[in-house]
Protein backbone atom coordinates (compact mmCIF):
# COMPACT_ATOMS: atom_id res chain seq x y z
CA UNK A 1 -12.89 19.35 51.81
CA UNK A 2 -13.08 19.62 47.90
CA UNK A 3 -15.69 22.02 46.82
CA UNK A 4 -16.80 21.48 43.20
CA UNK A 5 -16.47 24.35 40.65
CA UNK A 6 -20.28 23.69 40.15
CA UNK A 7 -21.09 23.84 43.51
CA UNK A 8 -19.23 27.70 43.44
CA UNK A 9 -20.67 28.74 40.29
CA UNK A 10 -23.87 28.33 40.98
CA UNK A 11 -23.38 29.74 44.47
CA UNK A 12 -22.35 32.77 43.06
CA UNK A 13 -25.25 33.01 40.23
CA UNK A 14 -27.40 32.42 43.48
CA UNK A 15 -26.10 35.43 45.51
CA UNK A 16 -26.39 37.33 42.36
CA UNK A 17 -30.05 36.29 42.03
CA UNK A 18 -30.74 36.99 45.91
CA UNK A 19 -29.15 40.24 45.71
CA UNK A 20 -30.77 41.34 42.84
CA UNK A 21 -34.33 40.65 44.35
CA UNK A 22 -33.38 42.42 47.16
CA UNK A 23 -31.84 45.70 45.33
CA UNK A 24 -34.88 47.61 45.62
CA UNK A 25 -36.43 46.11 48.49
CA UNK A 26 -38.61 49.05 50.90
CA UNK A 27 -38.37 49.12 54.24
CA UNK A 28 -39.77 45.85 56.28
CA UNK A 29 -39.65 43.38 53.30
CA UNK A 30 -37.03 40.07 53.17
CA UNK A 31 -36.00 38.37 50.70
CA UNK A 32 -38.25 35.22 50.10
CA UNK A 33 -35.89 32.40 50.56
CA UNK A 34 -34.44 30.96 46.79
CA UNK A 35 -33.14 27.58 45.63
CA UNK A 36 -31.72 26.41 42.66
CA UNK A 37 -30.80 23.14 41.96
CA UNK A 38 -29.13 21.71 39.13
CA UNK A 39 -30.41 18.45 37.35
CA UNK A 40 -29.51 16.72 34.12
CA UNK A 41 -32.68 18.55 32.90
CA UNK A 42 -30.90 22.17 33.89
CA UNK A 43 -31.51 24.99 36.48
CA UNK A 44 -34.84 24.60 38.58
CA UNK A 45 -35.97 28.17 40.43
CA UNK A 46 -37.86 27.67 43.65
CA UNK A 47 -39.16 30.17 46.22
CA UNK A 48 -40.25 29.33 49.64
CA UNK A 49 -42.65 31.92 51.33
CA UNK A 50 -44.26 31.01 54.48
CA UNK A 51 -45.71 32.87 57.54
CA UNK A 52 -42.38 33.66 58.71
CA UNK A 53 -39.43 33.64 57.59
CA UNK A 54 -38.01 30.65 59.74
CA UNK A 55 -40.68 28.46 58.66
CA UNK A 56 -39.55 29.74 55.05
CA UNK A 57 -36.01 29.05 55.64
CA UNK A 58 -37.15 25.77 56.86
CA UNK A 59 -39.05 24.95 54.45
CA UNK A 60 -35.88 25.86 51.78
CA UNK A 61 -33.87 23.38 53.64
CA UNK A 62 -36.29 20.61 53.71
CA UNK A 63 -36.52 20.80 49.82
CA UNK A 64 -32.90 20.91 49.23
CA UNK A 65 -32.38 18.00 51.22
CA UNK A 66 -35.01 15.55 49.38
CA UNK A 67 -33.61 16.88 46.24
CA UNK A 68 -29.78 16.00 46.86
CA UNK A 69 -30.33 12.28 45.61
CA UNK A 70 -31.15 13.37 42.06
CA UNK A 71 -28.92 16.92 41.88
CA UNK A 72 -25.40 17.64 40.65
CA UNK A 73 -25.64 20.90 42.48
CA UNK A 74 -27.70 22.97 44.77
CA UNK A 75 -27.88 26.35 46.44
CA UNK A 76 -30.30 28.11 49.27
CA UNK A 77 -29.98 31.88 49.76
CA UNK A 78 -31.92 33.72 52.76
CA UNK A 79 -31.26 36.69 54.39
CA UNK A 80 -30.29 37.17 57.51
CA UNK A 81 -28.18 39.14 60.64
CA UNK A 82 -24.97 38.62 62.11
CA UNK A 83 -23.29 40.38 64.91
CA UNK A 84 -20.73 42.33 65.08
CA UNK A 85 -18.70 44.71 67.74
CA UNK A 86 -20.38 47.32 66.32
CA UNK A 87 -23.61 45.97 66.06
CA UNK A 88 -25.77 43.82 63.94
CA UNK A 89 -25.66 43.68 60.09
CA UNK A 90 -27.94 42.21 57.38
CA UNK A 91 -26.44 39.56 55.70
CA UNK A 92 -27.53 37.21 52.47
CA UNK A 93 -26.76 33.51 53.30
CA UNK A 94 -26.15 31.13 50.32
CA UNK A 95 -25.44 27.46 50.86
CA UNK A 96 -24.47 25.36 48.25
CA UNK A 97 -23.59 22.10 47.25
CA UNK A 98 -22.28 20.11 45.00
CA UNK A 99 -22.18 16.39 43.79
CA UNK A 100 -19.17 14.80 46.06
CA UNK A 101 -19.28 16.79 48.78
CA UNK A 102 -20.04 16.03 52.58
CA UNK A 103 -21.36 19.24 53.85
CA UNK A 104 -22.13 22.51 51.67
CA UNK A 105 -20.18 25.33 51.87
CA UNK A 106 -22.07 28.91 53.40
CA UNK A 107 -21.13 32.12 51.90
CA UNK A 108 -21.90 35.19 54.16
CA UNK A 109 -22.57 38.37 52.25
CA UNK A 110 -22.84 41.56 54.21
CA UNK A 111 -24.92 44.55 52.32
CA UNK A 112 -26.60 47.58 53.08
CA UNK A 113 -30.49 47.56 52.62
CA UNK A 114 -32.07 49.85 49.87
CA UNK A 115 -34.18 51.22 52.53
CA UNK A 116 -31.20 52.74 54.48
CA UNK A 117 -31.29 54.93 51.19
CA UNK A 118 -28.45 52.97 48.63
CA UNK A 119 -28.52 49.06 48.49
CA UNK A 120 -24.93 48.48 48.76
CA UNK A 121 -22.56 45.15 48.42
CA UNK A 122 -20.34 45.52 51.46
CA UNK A 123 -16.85 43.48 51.53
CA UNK A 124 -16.26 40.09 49.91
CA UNK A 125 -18.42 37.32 50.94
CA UNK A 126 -17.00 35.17 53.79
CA UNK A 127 -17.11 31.25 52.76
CA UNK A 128 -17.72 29.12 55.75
CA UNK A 129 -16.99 25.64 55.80
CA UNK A 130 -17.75 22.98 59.20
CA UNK A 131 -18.83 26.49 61.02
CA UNK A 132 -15.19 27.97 60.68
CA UNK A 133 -14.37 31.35 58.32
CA UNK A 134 -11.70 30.20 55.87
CA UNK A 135 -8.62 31.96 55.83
CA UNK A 136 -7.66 34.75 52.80
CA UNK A 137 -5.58 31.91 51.23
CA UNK A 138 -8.31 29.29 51.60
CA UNK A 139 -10.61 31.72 50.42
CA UNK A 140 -9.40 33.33 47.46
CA UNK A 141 -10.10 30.40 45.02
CA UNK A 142 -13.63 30.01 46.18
CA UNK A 143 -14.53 33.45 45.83
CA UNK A 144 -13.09 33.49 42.74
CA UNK A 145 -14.92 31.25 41.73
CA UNK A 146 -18.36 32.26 43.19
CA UNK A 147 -17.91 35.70 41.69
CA UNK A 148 -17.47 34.15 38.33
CA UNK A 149 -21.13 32.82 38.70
CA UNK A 150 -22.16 36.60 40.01
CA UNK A 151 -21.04 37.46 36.23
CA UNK A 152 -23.34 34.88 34.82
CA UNK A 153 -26.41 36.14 35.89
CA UNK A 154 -27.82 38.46 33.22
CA UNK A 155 -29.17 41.10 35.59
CA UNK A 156 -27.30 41.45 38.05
CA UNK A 157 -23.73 41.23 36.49
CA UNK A 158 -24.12 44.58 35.42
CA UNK A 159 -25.49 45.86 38.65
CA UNK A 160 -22.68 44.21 41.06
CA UNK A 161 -20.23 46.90 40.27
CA UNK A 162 -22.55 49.59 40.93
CA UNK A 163 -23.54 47.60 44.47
CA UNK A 164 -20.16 47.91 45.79
């Protein structure tokens, strides 16, 4: 599957955005579920908070859906856990999108939550396409990419470093 540059970019300025909101987050609080999405009219920020966050999540979906027809790009960033063989781990979640594609693309960023004492960036993010990890090789373009949009993100470009 193609994934446009767009689609990566903004993915990227996404995750930056999530993590960002999330840098200084106490113990007990989530991230409130983000989207961008990308018109001829520019960037649109919305947040989705809800009783829970499923119905958040949910509700982050929904929108991105209705507003495929008129975007060039979207992406949706939650947070979330995954597990592992040595136990569960939070994890941001961006989805994106982009004009001429099927499906979007998921990008799986592990971190470390500020209340464990240091908010932390932990690995590269893992892009998931059809609900299969790419390889390194498939990989390595996309993250390029999506770390290129990390850099565009005023705050948090010059916080990423000091995440990792």
């Amino acid at each position: 599957m193609a994934i446009p540059e767009t689609a990566n970019l903004l993915a990227g300025f996404v995750l930056a955005h999530a993590a960002w909101s999330i840098s200084d987050l106490p113990e007990g609080d989530f991230l409130v579920p983000l989207a961008i999405v990308e018109t001829e009219a520019g960037r649109k920020l919305t947040r989705f908070e809800a009783e829970t966050q499923e119905k958040a999540i949910d509700a982050g979906k929904a929108f991105v859906s209705e507003q495929q027809p008129t975007a060039s790009a979207w992406a949706l960033a939650r947070e979330g856990q995954i597990n592992t063989s040595t136990g569960k781990i939070d994890v941001l979640v961006v989805e994106a999108w982009g004009k001429g594609m099927n499906e979007p693309i998921t990008y799986i960023q592990p971190f470390q939550p500020f209340a464990s004492g240091t908010f932390k960036i932990l690995g590269p993010a893992a892009p998931v396409v059809s609900g299969s990890i790419l390889s390194p090789e498939q990989s390595e373009p996309l993250l390029d990419a999506l770390y290129r949009g990390v850099s565009t993100h005023d705050q948090a470009a010059s916080l990423w470093a000091s995440w990792q």
